[in-house]
PDB file of N, CA and C in Angstrom:
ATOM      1  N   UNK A   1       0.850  -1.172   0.000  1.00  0.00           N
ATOM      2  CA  UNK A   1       0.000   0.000   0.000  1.00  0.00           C
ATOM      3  C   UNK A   1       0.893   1.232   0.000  1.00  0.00           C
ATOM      4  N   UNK A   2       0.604   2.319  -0.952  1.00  0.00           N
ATOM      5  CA  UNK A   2       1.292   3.082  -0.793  1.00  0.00           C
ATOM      6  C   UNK A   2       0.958   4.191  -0.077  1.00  0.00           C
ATOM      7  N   UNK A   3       1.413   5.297   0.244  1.00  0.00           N
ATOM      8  CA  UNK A   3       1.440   6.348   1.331  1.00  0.00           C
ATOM      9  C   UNK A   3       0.524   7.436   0.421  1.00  0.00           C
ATOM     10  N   UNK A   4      -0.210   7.100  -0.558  1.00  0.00           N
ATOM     11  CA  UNK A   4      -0.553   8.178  -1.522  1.00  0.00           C
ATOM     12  C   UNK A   4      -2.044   8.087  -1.524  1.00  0.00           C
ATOM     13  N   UNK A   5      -2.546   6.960  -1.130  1.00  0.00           N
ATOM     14  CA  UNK A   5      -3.665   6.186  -1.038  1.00  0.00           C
ATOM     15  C   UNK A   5      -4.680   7.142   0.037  1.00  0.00           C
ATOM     16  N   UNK A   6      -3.848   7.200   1.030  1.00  0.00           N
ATOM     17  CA  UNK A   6      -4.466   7.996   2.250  1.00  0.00           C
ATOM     18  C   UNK A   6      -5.122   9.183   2.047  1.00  0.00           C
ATOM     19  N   UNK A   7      -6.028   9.707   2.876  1.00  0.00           N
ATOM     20  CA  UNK A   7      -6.693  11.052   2.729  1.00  0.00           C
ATOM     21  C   UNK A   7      -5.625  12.164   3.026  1.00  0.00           C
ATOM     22  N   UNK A   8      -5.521  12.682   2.108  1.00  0.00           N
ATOM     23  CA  UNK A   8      -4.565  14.654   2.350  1.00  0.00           C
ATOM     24  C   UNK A   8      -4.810  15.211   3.343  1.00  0.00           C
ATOM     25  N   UNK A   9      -4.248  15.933   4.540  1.00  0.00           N
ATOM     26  CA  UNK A   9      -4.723  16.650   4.954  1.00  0.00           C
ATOM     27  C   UNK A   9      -3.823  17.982   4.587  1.00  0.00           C
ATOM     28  N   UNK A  10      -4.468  19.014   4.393  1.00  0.00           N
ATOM     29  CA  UNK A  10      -4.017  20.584   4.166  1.00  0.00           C
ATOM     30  C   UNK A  10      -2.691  20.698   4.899  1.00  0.00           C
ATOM     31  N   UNK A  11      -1.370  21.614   5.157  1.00  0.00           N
ATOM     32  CA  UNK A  11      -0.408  21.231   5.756  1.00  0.00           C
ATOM     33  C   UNK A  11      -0.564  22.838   6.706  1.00  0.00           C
ATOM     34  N   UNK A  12      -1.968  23.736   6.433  1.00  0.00           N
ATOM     35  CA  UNK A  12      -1.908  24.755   6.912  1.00  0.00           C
ATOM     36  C   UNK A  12      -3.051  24.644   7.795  1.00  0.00           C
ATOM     37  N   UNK A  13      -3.963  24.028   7.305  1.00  0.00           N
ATOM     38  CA  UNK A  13      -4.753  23.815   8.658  1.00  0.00           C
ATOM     39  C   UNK A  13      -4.931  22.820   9.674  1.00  0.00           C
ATOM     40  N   UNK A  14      -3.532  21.831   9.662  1.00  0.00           N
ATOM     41  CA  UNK A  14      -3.441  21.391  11.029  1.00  0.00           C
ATOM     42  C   UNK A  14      -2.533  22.161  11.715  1.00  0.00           C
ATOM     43  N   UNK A  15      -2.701  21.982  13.534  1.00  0.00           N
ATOM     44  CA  UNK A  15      -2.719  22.845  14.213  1.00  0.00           C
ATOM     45  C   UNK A  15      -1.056  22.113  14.717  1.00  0.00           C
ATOM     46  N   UNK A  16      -0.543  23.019  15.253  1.00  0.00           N
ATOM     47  CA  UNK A  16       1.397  22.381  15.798  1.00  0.00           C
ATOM     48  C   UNK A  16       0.903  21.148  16.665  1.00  0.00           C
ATOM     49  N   UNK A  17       1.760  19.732  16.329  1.00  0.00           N
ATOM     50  CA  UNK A  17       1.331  19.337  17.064  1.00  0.00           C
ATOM     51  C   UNK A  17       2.895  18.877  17.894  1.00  0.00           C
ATOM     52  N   UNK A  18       2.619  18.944  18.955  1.00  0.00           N
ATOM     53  CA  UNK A  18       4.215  18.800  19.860  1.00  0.00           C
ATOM     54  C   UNK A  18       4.239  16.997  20.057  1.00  0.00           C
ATOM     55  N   UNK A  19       5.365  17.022  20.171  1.00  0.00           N
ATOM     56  CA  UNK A  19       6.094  15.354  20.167  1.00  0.00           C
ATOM     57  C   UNK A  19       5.423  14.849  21.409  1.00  0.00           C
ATOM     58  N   UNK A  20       4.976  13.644  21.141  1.00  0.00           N
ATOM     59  CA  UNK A  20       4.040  12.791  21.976  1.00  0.00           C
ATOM     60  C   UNK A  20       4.261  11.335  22.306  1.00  0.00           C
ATOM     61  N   UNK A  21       4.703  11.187  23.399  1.00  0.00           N
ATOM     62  CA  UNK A  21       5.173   9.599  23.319  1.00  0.00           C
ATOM     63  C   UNK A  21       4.581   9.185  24.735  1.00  0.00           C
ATOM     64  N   UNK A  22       4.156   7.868  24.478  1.00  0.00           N
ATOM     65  CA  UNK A  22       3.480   6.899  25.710  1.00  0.00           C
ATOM     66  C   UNK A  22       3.993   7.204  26.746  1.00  0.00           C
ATOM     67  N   UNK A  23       3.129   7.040  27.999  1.00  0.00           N
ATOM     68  CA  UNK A  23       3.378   7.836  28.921  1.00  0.00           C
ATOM     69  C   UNK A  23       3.052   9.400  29.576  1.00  0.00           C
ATOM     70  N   UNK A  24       2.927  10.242  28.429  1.00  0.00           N
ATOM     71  CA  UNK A  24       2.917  11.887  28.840  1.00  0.00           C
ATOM     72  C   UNK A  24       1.479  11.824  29.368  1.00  0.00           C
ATOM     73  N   UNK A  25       1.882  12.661  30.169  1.00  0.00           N
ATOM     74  CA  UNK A  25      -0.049  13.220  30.355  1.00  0.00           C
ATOM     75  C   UNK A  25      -0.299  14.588  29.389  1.00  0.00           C
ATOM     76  N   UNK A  26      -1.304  14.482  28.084  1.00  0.00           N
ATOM     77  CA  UNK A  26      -1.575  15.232  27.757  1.00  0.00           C
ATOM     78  C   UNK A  26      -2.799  15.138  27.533  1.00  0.00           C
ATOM     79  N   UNK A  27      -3.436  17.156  27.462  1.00  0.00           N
ATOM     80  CA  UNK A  27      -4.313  17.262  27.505  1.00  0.00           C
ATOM     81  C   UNK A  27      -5.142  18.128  25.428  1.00  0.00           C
ATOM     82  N   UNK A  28      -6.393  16.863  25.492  1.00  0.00           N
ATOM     83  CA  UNK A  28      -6.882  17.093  24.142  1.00  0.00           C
ATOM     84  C   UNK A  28      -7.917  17.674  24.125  1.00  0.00           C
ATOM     85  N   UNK A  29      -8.072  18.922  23.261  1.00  0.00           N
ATOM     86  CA  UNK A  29      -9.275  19.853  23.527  1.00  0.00           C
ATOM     87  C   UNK A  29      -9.799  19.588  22.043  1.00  0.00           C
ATOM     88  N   UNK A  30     -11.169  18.975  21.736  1.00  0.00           N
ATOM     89  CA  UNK A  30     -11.667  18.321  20.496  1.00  0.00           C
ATOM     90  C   UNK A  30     -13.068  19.065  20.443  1.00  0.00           C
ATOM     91  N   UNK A  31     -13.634  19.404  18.994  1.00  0.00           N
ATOM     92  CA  UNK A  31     -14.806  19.997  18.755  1.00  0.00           C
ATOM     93  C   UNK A  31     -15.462  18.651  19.124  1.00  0.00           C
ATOM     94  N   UNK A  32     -16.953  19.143  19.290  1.00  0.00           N
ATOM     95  CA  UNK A  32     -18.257  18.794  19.943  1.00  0.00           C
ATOM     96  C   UNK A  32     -19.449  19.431  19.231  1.00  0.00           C
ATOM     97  N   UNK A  33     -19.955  18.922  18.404  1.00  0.00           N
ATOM     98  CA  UNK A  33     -21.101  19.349  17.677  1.00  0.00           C
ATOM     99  C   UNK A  33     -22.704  18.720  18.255  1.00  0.00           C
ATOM    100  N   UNK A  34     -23.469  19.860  19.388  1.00  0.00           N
ATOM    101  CA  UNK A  34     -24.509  19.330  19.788  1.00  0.00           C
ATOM    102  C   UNK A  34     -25.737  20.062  19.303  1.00  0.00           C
ATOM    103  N   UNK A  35     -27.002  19.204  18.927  1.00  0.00           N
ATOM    104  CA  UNK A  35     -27.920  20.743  18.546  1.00  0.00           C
ATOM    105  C   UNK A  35     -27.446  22.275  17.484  1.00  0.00           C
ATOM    106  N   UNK A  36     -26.943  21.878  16.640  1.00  0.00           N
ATOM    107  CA  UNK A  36     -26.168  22.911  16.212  1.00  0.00           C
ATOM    108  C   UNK A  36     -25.698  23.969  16.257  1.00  0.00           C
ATOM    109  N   UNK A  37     -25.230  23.458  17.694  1.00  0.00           N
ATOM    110  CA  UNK A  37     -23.981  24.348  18.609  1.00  0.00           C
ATOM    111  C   UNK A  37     -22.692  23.416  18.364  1.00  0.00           C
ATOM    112  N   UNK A  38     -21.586  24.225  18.519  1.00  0.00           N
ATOM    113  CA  UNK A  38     -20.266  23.952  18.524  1.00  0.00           C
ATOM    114  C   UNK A  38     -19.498  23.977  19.811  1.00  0.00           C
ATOM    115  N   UNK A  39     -18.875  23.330  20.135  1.00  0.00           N
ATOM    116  CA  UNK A  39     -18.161  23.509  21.657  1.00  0.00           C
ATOM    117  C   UNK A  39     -16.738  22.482  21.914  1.00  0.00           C
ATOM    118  N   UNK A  40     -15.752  23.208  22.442  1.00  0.00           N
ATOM    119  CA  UNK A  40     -14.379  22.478  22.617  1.00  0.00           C
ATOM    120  C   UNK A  40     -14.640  22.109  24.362  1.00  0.00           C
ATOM    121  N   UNK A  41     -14.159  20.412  24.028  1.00  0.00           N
ATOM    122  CA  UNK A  41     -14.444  19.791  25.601  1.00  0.00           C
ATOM    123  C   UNK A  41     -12.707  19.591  25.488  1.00  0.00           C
ATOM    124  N   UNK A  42     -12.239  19.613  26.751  1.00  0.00           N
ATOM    125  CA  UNK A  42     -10.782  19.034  26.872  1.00  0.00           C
ATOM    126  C   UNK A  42     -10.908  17.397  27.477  1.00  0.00           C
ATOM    127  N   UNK A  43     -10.094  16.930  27.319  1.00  0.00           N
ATOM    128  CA  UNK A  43      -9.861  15.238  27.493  1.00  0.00           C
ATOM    129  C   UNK A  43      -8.519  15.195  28.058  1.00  0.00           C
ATOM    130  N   UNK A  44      -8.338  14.934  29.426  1.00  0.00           N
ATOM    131  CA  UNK A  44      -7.048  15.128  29.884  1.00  0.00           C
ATOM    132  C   UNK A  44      -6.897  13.441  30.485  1.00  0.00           C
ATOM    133  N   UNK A  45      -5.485  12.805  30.284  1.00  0.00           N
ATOM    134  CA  UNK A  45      -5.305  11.825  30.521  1.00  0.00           C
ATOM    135  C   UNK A  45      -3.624  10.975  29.691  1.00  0.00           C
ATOM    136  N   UNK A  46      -3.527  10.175  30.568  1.00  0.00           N
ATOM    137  CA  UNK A  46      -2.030   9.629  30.056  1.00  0.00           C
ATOM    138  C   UNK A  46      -2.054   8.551  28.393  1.00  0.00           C
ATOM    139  N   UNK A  47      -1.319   9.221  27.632  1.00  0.00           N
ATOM    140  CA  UNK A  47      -1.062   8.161  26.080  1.00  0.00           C
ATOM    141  C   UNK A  47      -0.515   6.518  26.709  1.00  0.00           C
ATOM    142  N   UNK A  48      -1.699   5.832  26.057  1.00  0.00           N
ATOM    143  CA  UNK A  48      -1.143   4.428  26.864  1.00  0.00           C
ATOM    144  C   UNK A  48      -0.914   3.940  25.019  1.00  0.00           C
ATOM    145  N   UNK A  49      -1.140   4.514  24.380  1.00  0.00           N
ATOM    146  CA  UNK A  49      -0.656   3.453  23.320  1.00  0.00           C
ATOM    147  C   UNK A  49      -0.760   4.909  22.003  1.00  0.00           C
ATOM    148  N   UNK A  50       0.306   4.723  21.158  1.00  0.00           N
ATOM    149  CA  UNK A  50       0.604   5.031  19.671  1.00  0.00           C
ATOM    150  C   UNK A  50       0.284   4.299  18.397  1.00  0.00           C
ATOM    151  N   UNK A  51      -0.204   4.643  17.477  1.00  0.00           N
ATOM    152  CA  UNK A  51      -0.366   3.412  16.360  1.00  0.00           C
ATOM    153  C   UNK A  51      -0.588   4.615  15.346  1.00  0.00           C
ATOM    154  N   UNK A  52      -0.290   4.017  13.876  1.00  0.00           N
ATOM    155  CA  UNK A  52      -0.285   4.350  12.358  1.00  0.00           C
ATOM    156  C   UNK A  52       0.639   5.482  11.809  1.00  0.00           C
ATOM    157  N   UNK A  53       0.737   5.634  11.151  1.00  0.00           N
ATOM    158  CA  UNK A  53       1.753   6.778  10.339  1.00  0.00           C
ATOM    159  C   UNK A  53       1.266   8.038   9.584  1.00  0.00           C
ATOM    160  N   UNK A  54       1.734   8.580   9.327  1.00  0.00           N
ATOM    161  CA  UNK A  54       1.180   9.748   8.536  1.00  0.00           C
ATOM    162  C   UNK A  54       0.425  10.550   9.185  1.00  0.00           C
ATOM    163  N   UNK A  55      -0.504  10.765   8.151  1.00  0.00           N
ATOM    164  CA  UNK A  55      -2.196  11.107   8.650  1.00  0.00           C
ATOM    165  C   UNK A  55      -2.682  10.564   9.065  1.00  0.00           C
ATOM    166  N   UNK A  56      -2.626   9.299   9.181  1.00  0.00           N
ATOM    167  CA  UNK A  56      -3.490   8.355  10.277  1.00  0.00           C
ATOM    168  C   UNK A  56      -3.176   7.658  11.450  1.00  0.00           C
ATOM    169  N   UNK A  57      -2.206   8.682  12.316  1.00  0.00           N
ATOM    170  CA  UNK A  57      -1.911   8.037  13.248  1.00  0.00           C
ATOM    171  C   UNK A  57      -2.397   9.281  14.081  1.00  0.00           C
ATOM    172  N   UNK A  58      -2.893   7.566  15.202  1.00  0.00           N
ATOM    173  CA  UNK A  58      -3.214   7.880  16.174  1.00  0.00           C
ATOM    174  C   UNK A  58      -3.281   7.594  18.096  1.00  0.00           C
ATOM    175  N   UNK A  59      -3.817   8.123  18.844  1.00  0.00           N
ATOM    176  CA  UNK A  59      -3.261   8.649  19.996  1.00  0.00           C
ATOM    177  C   UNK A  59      -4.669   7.581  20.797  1.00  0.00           C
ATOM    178  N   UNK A  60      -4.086   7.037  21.881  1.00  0.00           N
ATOM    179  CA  UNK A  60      -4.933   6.218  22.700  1.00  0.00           C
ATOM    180  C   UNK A  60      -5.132   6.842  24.075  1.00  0.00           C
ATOM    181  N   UNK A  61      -5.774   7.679  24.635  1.00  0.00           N
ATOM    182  CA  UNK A  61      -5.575   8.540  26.171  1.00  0.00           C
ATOM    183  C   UNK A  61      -6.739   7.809  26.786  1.00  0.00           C
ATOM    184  N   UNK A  62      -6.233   7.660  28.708  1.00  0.00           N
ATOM    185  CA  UNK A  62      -6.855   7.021  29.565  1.00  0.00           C
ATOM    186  C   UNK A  62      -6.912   7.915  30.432  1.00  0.00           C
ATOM    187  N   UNK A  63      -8.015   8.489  31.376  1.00  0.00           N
ATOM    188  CA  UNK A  63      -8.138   9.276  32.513  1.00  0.00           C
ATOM    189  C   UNK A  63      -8.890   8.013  33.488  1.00  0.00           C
ATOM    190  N   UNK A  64      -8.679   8.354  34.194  1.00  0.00           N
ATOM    191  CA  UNK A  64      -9.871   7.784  35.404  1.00  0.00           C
ATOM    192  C   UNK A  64     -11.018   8.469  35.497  1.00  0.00           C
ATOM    193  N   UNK A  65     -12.127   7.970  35.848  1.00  0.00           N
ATOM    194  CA  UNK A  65     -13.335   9.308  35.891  1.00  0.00           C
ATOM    195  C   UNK A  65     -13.574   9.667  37.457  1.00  0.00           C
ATOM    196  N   UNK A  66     -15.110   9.680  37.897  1.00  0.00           N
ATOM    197  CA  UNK A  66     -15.084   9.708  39.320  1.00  0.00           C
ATOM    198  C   UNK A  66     -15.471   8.218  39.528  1.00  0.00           C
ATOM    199  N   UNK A  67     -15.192   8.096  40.653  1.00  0.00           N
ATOM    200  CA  UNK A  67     -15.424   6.148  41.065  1.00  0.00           C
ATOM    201  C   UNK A  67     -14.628   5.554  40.356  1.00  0.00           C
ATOM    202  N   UNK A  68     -13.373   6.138  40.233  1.00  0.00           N
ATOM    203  CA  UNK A  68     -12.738   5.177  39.588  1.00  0.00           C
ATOM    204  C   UNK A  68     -12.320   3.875  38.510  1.00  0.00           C
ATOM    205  N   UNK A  69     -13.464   4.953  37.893  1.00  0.00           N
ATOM    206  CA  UNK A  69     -14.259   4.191  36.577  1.00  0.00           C
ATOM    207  C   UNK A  69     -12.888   4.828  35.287  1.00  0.00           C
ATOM    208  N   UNK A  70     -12.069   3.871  34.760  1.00  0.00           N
ATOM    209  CA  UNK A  70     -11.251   4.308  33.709  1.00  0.00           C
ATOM    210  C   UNK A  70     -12.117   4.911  32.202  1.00  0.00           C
ATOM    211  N   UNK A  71     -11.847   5.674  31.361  1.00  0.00           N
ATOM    212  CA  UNK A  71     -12.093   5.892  30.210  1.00  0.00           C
ATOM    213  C   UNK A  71     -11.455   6.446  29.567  1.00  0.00           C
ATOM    214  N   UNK A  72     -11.082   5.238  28.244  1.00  0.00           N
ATOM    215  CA  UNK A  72     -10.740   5.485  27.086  1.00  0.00           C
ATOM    216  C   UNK A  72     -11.024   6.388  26.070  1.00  0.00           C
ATOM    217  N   UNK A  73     -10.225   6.859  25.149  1.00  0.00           N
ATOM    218  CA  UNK A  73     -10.693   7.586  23.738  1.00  0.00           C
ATOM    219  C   UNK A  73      -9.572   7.347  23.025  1.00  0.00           C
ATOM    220  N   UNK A  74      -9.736   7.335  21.822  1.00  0.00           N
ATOM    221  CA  UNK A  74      -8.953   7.176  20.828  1.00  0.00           C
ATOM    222  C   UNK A  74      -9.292   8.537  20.079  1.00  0.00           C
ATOM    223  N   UNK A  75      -8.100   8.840  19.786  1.00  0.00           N
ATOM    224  CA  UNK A  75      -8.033  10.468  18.635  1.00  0.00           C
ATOM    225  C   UNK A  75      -6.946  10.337  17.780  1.00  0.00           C
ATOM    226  N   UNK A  76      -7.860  10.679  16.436  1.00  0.00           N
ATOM    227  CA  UNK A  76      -6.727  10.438  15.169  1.00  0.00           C
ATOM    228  C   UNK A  76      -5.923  11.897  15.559  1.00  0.00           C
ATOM    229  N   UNK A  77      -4.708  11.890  15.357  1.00  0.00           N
ATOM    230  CA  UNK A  77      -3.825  13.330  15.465  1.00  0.00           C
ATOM    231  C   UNK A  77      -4.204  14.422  14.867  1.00  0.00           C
ATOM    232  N   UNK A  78      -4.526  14.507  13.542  1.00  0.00           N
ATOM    233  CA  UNK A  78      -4.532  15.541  12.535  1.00  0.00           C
ATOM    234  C   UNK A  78      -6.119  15.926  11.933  1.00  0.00           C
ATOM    235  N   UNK A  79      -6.449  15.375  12.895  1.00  0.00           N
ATOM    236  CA  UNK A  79      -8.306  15.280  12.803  1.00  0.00           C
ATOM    237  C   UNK A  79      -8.770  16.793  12.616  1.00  0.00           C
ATOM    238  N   UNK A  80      -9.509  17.260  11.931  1.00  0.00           N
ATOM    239  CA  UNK A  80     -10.143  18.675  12.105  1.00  0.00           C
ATOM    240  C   UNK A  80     -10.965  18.741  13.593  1.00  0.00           C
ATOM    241  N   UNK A  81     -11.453  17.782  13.810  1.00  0.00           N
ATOM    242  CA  UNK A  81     -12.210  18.213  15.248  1.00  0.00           C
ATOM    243  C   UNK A  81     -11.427  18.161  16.043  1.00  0.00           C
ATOM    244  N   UNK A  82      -9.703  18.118  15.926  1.00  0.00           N
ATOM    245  CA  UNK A  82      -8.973  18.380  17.434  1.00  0.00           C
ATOM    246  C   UNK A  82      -8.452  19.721  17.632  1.00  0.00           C
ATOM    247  N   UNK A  83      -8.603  20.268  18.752  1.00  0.00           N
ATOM    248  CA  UNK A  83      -8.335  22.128  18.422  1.00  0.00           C
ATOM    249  C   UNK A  83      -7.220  22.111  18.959  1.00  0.00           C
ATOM    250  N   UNK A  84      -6.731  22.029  19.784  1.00  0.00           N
ATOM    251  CA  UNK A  84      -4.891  21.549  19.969  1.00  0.00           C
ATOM    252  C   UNK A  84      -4.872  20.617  21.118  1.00  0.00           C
ATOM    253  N   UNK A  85      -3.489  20.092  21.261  1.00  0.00           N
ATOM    254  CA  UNK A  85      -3.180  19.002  21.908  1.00  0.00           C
ATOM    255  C   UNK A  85      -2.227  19.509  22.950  1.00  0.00           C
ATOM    256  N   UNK A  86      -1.893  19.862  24.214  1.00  0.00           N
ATOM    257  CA  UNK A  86      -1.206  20.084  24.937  1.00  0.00           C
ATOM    258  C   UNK A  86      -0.295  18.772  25.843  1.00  0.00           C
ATOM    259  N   UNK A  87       0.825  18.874  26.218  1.00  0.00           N
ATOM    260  CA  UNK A  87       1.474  17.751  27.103  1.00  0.00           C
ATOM    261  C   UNK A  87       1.754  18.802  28.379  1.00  0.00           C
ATOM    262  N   UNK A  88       1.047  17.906  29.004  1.00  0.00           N
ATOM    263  CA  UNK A  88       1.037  18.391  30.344  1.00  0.00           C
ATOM    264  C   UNK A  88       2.125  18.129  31.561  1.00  0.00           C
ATOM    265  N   UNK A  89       2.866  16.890  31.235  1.00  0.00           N
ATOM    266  CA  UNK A  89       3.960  15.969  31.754  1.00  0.00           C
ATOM    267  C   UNK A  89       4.459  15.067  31.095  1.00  0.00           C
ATOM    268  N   UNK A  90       5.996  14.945  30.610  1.00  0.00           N
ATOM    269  CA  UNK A  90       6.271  13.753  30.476  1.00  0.00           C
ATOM    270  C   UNK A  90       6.444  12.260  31.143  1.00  0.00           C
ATOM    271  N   UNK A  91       5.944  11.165  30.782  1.00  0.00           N
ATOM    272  CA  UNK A  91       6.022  10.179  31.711  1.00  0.00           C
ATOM    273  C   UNK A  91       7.684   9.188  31.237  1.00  0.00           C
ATOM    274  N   UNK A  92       7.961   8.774  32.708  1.00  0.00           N
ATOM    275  CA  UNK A  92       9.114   7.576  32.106  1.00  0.00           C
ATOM    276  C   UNK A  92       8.756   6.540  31.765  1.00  0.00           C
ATOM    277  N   UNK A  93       8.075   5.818  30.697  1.00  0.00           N
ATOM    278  CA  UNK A  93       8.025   4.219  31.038  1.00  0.00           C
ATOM    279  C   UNK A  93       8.618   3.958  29.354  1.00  0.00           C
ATOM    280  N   UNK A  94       9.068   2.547  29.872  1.00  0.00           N
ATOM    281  CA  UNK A  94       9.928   2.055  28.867  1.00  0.00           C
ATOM    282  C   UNK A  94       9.178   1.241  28.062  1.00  0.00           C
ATOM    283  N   UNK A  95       7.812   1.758  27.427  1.00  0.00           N
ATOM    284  CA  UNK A  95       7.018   0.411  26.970  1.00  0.00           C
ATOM    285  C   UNK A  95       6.654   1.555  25.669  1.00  0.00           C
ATOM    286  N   UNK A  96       6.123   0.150  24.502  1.00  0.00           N
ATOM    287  CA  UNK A  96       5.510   1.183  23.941  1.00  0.00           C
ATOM    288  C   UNK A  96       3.804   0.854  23.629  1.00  0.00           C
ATOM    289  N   UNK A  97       3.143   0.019  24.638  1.00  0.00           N
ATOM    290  CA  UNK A  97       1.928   0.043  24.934  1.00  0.00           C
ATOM    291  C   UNK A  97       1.607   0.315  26.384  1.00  0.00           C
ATOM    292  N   UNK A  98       1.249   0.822  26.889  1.00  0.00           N
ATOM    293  CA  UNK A  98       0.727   0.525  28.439  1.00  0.00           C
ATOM    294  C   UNK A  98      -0.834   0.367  28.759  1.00  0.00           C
ATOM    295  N   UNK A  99      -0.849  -0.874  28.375  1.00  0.00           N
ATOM    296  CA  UNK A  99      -2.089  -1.870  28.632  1.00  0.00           C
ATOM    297  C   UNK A  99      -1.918  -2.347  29.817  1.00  0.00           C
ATOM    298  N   UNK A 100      -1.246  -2.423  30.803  1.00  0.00           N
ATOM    299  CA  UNK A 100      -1.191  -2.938  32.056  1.00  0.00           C
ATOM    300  C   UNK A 100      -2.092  -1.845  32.750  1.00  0.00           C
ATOM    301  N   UNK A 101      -1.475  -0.816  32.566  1.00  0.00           N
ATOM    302  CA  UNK A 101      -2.686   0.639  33.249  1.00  0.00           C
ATOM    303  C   UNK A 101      -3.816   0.087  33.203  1.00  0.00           C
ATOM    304  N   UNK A 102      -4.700  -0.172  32.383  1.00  0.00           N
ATOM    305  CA  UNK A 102      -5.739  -0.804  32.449  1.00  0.00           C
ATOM    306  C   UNK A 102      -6.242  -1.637  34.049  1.00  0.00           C
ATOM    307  N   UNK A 103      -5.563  -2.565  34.237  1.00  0.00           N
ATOM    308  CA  UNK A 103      -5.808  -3.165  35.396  1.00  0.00           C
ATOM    309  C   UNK A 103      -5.742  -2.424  36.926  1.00  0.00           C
ATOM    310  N   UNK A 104      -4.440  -1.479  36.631  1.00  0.00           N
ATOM    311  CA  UNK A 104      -4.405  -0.496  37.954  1.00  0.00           C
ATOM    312  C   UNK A 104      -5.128   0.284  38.714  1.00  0.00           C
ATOM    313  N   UNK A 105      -5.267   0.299  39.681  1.00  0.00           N
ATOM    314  CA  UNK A 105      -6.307   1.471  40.303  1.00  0.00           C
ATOM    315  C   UNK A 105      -5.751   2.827  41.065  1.00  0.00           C
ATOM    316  N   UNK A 106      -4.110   2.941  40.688  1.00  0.00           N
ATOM    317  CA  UNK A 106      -4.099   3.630  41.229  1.00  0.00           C
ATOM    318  C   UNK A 106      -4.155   5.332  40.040  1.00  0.00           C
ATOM    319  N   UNK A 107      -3.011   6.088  41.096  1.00  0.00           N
ATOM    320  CA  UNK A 107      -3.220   7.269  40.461  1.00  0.00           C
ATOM    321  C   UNK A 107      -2.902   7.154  39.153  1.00  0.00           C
ATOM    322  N   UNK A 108      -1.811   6.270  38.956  1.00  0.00           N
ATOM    323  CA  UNK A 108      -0.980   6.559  37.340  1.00  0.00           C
ATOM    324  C   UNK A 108      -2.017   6.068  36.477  1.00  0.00           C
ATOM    325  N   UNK A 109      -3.049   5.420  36.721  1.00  0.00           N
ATOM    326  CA  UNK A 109      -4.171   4.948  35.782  1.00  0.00           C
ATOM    327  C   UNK A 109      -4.938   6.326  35.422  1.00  0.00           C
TER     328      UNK A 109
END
């Protein structure tokens, strides 16, 4: 498959996106189209996993909610509905999935 195949995206209307690797806690502020209103929600939480290339790679973030209920999202990088991506902390871990988080209850989940 070649790299040509993929959908274009414009090289002026995606937004800077800063270097992102498993582990960081960063925070994703993504459009929200309700009732035809528009609105940016932020999604703050640690990258437990990286996947695809190009334009189509994308970002796996885990927060905890209240009760300690985990939740997932997946966000393609270069998506028009993401309004920017901030890193809030870098994390150390030497993996390049962290699917174990999953099971944890503590804070780093």
């Amino acid at each position: 498959m070649d790299s040509t195949s993929s959908p274009q995206v414009s090289e002026e209307k995606t937004p800077e996106i800063p270097e992102i690797r498993t582990g960081d806690t960063v925070k994703v502020s993504y459009k929200i189209k309700e009732e035809g209103k528009e609105r940016i929600q932020p999604f703050e939480g640690i990258v437990i996993a990286r996947k695809g290339a190009g334009n189509s790679k994308t970002i796996t973030v885990r927060k905890l909610a209240s009760l300690g209920i985990g939740v997932e999202r997946i966000f393609p990088i270069f998506s028009p509905n993401i309004g920017k991506i901030e890193v809030t902390k870098h994390g150390k871990f030497r993996r390049s999935k962290l699917y174990f988080l999953r099971e944890q209850k503590t804070r780093l989940a």
